[in-house]
PDB file of N, CA and C in Angstrom:
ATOM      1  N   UNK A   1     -76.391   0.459  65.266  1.00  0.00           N
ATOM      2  CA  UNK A   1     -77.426   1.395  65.617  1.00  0.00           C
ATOM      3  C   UNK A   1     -77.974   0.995  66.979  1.00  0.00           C
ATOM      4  N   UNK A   2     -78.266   2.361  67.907  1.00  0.00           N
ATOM      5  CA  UNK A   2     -78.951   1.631  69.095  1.00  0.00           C
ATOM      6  C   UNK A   2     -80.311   1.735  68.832  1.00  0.00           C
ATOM      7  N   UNK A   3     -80.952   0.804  69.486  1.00  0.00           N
ATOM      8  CA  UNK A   3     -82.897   1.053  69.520  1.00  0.00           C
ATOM      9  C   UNK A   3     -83.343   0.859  70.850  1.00  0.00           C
ATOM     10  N   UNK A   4     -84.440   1.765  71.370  1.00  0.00           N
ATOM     11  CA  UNK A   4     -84.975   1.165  72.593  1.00  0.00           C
ATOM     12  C   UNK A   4     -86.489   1.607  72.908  1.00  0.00           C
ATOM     13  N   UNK A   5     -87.156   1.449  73.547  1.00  0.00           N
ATOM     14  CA  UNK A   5     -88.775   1.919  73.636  1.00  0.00           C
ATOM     15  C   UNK A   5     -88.501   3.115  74.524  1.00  0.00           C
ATOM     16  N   UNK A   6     -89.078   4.304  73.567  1.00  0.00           N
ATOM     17  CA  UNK A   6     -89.590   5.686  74.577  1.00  0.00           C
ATOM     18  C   UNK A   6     -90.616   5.239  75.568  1.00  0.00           C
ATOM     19  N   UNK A   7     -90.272   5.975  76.313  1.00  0.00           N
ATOM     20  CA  UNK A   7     -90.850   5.697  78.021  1.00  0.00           C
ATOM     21  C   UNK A   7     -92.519   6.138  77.968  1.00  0.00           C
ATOM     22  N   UNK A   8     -92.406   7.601  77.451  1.00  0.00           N
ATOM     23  CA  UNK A   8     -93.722   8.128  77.651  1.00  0.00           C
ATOM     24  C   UNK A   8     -94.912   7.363  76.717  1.00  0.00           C
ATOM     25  N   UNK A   9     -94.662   6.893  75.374  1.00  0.00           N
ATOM     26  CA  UNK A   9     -95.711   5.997  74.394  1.00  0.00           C
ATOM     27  C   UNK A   9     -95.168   4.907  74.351  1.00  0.00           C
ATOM     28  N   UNK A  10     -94.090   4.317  74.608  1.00  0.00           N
ATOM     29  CA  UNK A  10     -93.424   2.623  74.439  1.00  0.00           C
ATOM     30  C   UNK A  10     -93.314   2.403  72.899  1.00  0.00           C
ATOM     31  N   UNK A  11     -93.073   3.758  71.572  1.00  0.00           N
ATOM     32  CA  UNK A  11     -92.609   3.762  70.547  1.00  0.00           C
ATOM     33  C   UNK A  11     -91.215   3.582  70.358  1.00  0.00           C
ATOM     34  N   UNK A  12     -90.965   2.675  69.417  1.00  0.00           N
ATOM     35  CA  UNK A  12     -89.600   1.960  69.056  1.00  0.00           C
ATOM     36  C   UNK A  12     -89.024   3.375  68.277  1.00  0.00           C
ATOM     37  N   UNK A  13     -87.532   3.545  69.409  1.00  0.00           N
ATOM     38  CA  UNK A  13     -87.089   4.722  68.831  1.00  0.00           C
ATOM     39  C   UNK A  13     -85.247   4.288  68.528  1.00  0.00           C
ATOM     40  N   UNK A  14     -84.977   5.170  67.223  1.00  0.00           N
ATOM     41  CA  UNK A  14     -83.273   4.901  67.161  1.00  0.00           C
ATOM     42  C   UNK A  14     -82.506   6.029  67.287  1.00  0.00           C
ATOM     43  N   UNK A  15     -81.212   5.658  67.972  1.00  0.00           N
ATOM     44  CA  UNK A  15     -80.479   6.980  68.323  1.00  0.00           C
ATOM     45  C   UNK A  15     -79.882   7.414  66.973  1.00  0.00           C
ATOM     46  N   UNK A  16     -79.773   8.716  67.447  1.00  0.00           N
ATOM     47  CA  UNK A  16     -79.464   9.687  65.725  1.00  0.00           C
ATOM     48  C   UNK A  16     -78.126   9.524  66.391  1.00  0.00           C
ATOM     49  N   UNK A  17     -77.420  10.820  64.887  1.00  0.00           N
ATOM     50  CA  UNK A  17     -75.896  11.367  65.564  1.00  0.00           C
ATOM     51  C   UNK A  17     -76.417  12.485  66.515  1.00  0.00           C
ATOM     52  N   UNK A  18     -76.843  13.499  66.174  1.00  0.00           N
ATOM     53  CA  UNK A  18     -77.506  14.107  67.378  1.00  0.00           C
ATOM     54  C   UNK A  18     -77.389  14.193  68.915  1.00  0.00           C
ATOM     55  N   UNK A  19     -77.774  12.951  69.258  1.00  0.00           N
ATOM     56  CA  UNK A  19     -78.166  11.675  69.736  1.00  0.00           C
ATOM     57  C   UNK A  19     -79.616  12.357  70.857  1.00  0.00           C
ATOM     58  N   UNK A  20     -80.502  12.722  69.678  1.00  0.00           N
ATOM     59  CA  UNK A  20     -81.843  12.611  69.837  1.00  0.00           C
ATOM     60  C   UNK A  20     -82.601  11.279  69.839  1.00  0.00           C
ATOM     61  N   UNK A  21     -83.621  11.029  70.001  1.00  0.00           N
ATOM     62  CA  UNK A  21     -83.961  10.109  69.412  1.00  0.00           C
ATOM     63  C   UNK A  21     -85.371  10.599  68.653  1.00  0.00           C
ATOM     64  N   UNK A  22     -85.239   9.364  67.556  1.00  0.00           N
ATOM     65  CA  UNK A  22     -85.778   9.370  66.126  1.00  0.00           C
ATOM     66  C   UNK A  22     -86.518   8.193  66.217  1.00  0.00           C
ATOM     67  N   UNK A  23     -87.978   8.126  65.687  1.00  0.00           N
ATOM     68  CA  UNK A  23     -88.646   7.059  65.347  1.00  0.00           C
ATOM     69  C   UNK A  23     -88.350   6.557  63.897  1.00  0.00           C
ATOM     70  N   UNK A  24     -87.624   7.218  62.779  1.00  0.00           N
ATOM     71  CA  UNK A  24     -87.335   6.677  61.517  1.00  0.00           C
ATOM     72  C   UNK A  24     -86.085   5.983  61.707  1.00  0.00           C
ATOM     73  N   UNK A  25     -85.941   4.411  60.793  1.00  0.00           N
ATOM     74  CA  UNK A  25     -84.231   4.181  61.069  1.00  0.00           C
ATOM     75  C   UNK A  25     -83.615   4.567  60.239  1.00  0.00           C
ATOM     76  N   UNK A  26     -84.520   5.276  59.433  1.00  0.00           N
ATOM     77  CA  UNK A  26     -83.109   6.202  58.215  1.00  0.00           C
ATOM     78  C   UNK A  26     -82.551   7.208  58.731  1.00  0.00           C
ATOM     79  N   UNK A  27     -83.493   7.711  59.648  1.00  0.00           N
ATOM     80  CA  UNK A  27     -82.738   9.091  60.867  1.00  0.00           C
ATOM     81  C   UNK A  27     -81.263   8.401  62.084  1.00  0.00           C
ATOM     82  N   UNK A  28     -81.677   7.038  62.429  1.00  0.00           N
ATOM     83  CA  UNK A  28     -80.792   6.812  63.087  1.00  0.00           C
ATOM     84  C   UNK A  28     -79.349   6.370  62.674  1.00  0.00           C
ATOM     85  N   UNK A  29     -78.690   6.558  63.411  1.00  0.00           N
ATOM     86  CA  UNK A  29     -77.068   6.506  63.705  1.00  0.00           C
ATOM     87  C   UNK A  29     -76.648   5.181  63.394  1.00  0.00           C
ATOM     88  N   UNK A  30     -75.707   4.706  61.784  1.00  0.00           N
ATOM     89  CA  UNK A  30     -75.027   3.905  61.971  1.00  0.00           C
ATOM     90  C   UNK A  30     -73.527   3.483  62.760  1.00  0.00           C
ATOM     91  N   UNK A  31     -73.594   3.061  63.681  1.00  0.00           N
ATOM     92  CA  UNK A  31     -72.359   3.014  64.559  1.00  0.00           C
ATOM     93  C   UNK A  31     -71.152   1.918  63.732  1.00  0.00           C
ATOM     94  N   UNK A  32     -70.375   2.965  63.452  1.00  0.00           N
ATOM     95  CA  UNK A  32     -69.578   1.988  62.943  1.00  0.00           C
ATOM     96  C   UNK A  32     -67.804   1.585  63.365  1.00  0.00           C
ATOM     97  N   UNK A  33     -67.848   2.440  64.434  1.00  0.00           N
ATOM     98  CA  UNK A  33     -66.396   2.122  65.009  1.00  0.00           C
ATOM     99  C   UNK A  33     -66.817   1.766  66.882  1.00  0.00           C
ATOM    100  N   UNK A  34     -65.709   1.128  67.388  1.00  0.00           N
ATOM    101  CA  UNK A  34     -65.709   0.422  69.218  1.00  0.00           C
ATOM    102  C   UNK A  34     -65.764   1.738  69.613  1.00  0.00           C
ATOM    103  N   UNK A  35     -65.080   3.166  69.230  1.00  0.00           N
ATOM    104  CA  UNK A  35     -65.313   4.363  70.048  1.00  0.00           C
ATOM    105  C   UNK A  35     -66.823   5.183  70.010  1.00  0.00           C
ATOM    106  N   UNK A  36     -67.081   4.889  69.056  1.00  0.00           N
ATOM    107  CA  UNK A  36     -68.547   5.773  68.929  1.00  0.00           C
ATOM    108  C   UNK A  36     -69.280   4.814  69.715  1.00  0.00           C
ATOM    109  N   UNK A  37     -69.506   3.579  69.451  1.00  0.00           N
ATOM    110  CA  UNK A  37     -70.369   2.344  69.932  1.00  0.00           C
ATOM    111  C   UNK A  37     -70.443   2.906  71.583  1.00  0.00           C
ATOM    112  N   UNK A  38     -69.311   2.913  72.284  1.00  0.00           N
ATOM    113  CA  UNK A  38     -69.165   3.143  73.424  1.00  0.00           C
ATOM    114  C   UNK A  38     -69.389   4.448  73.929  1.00  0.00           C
ATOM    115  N   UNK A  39     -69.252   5.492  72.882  1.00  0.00           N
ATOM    116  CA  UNK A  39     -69.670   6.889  73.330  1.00  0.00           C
ATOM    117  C   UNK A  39     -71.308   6.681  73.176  1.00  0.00           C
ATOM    118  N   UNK A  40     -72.204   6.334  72.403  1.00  0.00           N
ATOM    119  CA  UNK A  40     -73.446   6.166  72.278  1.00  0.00           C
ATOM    120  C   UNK A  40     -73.982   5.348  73.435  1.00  0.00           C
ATOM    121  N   UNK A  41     -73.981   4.380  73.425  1.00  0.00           N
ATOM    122  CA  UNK A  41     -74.101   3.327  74.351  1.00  0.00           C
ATOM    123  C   UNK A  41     -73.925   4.292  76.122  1.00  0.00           C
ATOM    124  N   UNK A  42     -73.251   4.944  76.055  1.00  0.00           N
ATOM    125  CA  UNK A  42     -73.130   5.592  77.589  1.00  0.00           C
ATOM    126  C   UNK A  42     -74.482   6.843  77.112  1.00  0.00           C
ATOM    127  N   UNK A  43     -74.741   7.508  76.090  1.00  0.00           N
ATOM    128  CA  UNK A  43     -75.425   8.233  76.367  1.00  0.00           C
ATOM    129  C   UNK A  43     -76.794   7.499  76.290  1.00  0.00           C
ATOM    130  N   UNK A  44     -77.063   6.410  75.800  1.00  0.00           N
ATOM    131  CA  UNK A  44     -78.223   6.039  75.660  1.00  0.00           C
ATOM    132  C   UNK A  44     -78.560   5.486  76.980  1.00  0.00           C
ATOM    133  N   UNK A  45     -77.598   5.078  77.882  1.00  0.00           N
ATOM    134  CA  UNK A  45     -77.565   5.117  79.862  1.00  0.00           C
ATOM    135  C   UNK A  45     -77.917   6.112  80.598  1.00  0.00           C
ATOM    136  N   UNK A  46     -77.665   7.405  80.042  1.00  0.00           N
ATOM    137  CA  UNK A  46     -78.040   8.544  79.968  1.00  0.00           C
ATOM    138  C   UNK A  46     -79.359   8.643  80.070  1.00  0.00           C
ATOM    139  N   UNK A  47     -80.293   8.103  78.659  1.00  0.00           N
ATOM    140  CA  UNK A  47     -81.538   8.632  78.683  1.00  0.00           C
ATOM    141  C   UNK A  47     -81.908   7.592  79.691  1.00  0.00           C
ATOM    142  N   UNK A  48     -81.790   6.575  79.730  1.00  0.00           N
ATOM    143  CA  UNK A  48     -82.656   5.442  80.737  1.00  0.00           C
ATOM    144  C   UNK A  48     -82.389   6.364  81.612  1.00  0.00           C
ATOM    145  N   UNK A  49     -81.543   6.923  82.959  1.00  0.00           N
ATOM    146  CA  UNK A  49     -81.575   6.741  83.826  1.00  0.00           C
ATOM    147  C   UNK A  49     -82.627   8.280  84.033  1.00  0.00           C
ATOM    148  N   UNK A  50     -82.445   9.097  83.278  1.00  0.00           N
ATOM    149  CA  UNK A  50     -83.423  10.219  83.051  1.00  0.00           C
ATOM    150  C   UNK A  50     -84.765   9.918  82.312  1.00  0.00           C
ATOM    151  N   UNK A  51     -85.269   8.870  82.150  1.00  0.00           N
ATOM    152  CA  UNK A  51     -86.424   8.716  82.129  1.00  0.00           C
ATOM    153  C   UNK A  51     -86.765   8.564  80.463  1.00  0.00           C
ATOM    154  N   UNK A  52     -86.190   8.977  79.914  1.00  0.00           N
ATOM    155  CA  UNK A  52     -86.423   8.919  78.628  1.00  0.00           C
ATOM    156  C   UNK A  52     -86.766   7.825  77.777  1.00  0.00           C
ATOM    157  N   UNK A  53     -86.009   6.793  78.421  1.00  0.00           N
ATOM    158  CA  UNK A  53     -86.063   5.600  77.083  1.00  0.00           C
ATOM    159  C   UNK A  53     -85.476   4.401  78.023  1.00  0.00           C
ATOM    160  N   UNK A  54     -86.411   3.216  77.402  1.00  0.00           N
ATOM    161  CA  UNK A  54     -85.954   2.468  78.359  1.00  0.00           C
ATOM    162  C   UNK A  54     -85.678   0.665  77.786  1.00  0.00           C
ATOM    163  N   UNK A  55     -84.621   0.071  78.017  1.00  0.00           N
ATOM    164  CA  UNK A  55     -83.539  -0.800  77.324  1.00  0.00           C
ATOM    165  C   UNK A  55     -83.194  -0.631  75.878  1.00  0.00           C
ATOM    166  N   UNK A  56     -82.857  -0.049  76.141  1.00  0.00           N
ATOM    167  CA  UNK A  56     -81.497   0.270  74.892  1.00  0.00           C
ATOM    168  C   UNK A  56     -80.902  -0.829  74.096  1.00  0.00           C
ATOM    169  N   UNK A  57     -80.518  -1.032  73.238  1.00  0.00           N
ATOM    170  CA  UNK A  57     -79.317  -2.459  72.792  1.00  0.00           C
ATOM    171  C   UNK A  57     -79.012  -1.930  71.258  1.00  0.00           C
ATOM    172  N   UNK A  58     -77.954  -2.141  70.816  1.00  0.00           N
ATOM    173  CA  UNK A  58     -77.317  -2.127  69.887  1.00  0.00           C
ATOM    174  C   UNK A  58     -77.826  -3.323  68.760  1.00  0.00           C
ATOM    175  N   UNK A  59     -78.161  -3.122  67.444  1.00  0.00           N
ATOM    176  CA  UNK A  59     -78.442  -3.627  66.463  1.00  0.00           C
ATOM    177  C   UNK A  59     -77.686  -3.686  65.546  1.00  0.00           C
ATOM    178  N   UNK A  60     -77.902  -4.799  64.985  1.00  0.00           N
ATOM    179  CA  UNK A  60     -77.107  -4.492  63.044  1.00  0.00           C
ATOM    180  C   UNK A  60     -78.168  -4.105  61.994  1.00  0.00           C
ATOM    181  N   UNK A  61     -77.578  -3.280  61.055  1.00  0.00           N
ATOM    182  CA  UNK A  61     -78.065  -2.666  60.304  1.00  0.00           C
ATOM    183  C   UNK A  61     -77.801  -3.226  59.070  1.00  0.00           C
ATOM    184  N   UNK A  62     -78.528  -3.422  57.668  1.00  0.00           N
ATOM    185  CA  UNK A  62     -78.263  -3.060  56.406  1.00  0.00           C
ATOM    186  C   UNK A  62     -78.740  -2.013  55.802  1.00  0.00           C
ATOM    187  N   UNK A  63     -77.740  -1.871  54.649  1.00  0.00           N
ATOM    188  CA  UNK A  63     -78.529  -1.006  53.480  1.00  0.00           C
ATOM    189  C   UNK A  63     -78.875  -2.328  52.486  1.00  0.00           C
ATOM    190  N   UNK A  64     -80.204  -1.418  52.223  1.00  0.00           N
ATOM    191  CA  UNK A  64     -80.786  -2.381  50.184  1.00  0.00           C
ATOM    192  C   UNK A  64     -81.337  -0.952  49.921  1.00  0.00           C
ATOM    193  N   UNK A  65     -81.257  -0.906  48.350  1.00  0.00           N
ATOM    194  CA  UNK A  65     -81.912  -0.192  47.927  1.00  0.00           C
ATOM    195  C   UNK A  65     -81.574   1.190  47.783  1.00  0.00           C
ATOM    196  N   UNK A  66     -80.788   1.776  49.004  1.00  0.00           N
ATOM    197  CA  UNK A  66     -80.727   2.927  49.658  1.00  0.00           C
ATOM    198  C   UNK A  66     -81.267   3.095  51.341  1.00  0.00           C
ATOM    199  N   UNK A  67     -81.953   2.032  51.497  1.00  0.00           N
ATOM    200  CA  UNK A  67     -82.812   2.033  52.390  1.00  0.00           C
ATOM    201  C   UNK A  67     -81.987   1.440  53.469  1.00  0.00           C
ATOM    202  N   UNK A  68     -82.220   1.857  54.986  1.00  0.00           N
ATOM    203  CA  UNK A  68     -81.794   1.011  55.932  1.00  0.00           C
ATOM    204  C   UNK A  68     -83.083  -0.485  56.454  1.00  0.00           C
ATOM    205  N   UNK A  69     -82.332  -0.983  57.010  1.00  0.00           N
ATOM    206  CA  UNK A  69     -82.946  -2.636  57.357  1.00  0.00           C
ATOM    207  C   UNK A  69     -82.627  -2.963  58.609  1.00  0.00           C
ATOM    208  N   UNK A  70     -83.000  -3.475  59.264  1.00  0.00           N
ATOM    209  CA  UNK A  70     -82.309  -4.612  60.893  1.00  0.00           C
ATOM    210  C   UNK A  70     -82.188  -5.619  59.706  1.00  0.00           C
ATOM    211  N   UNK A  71     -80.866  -6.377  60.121  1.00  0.00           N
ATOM    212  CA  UNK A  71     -81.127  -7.329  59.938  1.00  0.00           C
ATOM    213  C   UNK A  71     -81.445  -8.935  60.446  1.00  0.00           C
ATOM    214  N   UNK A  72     -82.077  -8.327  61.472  1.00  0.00           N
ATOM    215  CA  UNK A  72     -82.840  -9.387  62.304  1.00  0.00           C
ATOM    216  C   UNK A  72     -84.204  -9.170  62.479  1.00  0.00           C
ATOM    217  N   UNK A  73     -85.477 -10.479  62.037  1.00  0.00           N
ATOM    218  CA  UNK A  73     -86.800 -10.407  61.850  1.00  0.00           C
ATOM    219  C   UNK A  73     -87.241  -9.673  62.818  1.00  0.00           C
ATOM    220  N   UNK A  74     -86.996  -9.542  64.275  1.00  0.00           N
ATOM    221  CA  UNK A  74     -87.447  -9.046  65.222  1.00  0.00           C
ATOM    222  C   UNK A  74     -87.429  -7.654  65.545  1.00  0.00           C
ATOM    223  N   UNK A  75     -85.709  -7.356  64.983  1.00  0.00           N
ATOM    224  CA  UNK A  75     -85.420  -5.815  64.761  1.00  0.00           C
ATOM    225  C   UNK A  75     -86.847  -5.364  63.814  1.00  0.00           C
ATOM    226  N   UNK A  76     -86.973  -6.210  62.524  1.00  0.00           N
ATOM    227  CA  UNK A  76     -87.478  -5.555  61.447  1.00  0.00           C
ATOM    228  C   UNK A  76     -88.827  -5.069  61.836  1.00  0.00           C
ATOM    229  N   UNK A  77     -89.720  -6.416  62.710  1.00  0.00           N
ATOM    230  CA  UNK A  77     -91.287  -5.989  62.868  1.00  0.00           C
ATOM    231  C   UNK A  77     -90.950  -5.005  64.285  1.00  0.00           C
ATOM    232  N   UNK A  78     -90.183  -4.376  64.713  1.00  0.00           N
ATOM    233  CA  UNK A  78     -90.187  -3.532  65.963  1.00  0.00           C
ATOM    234  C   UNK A  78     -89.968  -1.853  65.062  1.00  0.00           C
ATOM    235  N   UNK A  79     -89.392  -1.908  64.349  1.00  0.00           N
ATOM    236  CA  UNK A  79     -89.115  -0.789  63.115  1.00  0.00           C
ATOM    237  C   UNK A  79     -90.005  -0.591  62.234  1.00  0.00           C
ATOM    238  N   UNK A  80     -90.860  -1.406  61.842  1.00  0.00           N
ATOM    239  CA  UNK A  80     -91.891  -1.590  60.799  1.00  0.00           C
ATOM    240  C   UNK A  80     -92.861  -1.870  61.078  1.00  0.00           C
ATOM    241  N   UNK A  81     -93.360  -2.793  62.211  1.00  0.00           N
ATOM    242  CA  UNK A  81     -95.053  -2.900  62.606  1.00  0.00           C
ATOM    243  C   UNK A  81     -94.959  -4.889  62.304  1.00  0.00           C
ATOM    244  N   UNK A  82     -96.316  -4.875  62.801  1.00  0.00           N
ATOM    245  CA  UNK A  82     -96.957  -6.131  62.738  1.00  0.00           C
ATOM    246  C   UNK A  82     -96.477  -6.420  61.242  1.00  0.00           C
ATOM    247  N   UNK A  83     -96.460  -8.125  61.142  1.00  0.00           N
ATOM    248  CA  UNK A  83     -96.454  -8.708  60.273  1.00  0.00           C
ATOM    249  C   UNK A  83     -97.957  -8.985  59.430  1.00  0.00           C
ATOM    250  N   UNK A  84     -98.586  -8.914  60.150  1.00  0.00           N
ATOM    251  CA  UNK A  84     -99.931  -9.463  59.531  1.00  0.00           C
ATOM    252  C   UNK A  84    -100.435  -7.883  59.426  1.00  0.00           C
ATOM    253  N   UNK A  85    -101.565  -8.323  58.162  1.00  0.00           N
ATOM    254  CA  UNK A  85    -102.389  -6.947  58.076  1.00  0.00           C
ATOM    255  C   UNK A  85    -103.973  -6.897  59.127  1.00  0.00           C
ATOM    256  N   UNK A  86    -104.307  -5.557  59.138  1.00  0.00           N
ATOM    257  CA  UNK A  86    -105.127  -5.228  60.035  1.00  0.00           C
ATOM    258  C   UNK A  86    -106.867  -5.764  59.651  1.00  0.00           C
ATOM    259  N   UNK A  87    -107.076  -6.082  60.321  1.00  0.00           N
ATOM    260  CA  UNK A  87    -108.816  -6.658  59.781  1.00  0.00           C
ATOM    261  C   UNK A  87    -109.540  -5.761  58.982  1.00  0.00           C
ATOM    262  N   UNK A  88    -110.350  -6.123  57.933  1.00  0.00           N
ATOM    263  CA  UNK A  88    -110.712  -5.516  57.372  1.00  0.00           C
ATOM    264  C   UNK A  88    -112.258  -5.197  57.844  1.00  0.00           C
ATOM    265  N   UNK A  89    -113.177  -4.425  57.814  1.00  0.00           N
ATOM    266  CA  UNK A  89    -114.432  -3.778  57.975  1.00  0.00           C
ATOM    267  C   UNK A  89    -115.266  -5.065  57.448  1.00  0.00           C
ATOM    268  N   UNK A  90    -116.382  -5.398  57.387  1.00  0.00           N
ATOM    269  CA  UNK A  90    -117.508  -6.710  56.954  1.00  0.00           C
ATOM    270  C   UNK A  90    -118.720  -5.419  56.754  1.00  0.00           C
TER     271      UNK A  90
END
């Protein structure tokens, strides 16, 4: 899957098949062959250079559950949010 920050809010977005981009990673595109990888990967050069989205990189993905995953901690809190919860009111 590719991921990269939209330009206009700096929201963590993943390329669909489409190849829109999607803030859900259940919307985005599992890449699973060297030809798609490389057809994606050029269009996601595409949006950088048009303003759209900016560093791109290719991720690994799981399924659990049904559900998609990064499976890297860093992928996960960039897809999902902060690790810690938000302060509470006093």
């Amino acid at each position: 899957m590719i991921v990269a920050s939209r330009l206009t809010d700096g929201r963590v977005v993943f390329l669909a098949e489409d190849t829109l981009w999607v803030e859900s990673i259940e919307d985005g595109l599992v890449i699973e062959s060297d030809a798609l990888r490389a057809q994606m990967l050029e269009h996601a050069e595409r949006a950088v250079d048009s303003g759209a989205v900016v560093d791109p990189y290719l991720i690994d993905v799981v399924t659990r559950d049904g559900h998609r995953y990064p499976s890297q901690l860093r992928e996960s809190i960039r897809a999902f949010g902060p690790t810690v919860s938000k302060p509470t009111a006093r």
